[in-house]
Protein backbone atom coordinates (compact mmCIF):
# COMPACT_ATOMS: atom_id res chain seq x y z
CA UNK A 1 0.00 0.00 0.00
CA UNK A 2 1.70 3.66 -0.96
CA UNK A 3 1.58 6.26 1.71
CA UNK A 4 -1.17 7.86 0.07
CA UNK A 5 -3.15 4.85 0.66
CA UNK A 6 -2.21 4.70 3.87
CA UNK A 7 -3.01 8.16 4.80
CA UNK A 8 -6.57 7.82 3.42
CA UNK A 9 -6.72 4.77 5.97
CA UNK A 10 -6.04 6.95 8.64
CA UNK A 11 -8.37 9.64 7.30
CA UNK A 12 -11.50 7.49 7.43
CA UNK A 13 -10.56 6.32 10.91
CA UNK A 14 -10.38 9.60 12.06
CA UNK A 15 -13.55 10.63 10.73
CA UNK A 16 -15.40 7.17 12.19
CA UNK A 17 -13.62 6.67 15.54
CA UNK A 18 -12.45 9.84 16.74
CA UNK A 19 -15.27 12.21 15.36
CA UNK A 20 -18.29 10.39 15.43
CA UNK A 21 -17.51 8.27 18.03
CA UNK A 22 -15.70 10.39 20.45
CA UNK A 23 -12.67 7.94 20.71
CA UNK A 24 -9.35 9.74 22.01
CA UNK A 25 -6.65 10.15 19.10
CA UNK A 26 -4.20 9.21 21.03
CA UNK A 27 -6.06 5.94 21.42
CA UNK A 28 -7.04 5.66 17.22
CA UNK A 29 -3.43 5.42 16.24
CA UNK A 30 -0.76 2.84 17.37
CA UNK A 31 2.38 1.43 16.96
CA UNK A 32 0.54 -1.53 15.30
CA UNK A 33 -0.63 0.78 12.33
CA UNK A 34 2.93 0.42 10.91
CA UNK A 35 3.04 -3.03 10.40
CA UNK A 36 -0.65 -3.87 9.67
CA UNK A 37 -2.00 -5.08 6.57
CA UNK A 38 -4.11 -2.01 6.11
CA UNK A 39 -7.20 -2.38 3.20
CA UNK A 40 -8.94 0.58 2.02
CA UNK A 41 -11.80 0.60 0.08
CA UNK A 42 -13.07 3.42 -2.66
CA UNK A 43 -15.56 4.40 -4.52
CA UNK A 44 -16.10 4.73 -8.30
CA UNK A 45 -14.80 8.08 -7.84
CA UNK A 46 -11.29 6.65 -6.42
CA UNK A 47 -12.97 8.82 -3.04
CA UNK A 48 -12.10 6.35 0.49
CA UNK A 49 -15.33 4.58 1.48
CA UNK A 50 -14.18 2.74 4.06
CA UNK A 51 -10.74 1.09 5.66
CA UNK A 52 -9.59 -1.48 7.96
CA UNK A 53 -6.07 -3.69 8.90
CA UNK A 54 -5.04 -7.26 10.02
CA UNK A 55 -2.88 -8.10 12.44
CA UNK A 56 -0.62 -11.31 12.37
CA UNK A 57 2.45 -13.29 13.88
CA UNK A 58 3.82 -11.89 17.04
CA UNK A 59 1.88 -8.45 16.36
CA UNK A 60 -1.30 -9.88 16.75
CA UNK A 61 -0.50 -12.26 19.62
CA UNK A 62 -1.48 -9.59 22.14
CA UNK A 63 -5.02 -9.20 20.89
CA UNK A 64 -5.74 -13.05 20.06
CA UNK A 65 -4.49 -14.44 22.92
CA UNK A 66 -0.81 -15.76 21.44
CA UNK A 67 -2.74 -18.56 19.86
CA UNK A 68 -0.34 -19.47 16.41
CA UNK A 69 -2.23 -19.12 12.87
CA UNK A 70 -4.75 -16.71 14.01
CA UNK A 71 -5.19 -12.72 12.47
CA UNK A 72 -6.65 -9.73 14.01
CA UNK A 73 -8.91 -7.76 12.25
CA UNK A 74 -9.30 -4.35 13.68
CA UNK A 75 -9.77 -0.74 13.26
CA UNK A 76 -12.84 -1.23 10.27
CA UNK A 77 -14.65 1.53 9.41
CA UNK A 78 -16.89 3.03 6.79
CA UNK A 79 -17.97 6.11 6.40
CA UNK A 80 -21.52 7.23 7.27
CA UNK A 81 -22.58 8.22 3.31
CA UNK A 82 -21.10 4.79 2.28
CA UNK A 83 -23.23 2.47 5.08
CA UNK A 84 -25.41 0.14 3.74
CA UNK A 85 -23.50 -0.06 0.15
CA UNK A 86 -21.76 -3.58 1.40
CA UNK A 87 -18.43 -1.50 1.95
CA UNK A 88 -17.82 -3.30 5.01
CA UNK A 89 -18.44 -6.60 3.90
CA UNK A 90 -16.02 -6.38 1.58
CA UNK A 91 -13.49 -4.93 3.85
CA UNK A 92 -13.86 -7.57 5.73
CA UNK A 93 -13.60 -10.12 2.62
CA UNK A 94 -10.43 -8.50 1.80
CA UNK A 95 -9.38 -8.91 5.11
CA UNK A 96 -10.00 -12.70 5.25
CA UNK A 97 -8.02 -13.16 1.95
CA UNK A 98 -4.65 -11.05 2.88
CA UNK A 99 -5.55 -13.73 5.79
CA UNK A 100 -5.35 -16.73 4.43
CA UNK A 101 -2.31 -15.95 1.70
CA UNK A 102 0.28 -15.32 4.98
CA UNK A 103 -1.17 -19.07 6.17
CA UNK A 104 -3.75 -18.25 8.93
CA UNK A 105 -6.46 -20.00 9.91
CA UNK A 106 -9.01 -17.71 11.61
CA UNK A 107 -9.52 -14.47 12.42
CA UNK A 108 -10.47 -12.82 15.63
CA UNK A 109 -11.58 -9.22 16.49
CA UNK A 110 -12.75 -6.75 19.11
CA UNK A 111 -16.63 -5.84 17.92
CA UNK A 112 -18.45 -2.95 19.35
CA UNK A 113 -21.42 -4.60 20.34
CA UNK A 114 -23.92 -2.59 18.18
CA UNK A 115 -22.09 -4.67 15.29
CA UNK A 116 -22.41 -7.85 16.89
CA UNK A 117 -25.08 -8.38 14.70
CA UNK A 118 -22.86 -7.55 11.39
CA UNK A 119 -20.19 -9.91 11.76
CA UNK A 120 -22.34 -12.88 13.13
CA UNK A 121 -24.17 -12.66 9.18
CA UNK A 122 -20.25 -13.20 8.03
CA UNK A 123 -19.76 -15.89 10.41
CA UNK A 124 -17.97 -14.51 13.64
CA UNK A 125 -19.09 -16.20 16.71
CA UNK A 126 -18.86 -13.84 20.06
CA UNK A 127 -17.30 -15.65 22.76
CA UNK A 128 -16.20 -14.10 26.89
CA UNK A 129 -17.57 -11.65 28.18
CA UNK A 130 -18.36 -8.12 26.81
CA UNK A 131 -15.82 -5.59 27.65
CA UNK A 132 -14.80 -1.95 27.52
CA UNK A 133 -12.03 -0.27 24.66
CA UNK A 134 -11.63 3.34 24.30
CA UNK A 135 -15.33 3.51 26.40
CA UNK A 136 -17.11 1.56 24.04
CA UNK A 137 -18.73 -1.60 24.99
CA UNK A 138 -16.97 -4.60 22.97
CA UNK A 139 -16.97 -8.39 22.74
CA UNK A 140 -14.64 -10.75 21.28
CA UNK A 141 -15.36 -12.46 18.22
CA UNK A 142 -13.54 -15.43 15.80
CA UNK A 143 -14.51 -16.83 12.27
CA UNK A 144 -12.61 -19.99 11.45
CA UNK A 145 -11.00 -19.28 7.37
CA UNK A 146 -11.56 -22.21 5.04
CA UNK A 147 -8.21 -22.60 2.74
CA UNK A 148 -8.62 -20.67 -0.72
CA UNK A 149 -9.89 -22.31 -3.73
């Protein structure tokens, strides 16, 4: 992904977590965002739509639990005008694939729980208990990836 890419990333983030959802800035942006798989989606226009990243190996360890073969998808968002268009399905599609190509076998993630209902139609199943991230109530989730082809 060229920095350009990358900044538009960031861009929709910023507009999704930190301004219409309050989260801290300081908070959006980590040292993870550096060596994520970052996907961005856009629009006919080549306009960002929506964006999200993957976490594997060693960086994703501290979000999955150190468990070997398993991503973290995190930090997807899609901007209000583009909601309902299937933007985040296919971020998350996307997401799955760079998945699977580095070897994984599942993907887990940190769902705000208004979404619970969006990533159980993709085939996440919540498990613990529900839990608090930058003040927003989350729970865990995992989809199991079936190998490509």
């Amino acid at each position: 992904m060229d920095p350009a890419d990358r900044e538009a990333c960031f861009a929709v983030r910023k507009e999704v977590f930190v301004v219409e959802q309050g989260v801290p800035q300081d908070l959006e942006y980590d040292a993870y965002d550096a060596v994520a798989v970052h996907v961005l989606a856009v629009g006919g226009d080549g306009e960002p739509l929506g964006a999200g990243r993957l976490l594997h190996g060693e960086r994703a360890a501290a979000k999955t639990g150190g468990e070997p073969g398993v991503g973290s998808l995190g930090r997807l968002a899609v901007l209000k005008a583009a909601r309902g268009l299937g933007v985040g399905v296919a971020l998350v599609r996307g997401i799955e694939e760079a998945a699977r190509a580095l070897g994984l076998t599942a993907v887990d993630l940190h769902a705000q729980t208004h979404a619970l209902g969006f990533y159980e139609r993709l085939g996440y199943v919540a498990y613990g208990p529900e839990f608090p991230d930058a003040g927003i109530a989350h729970r865990a989730m995992r989809r199991e990836l079936r190998p490509a082809g």
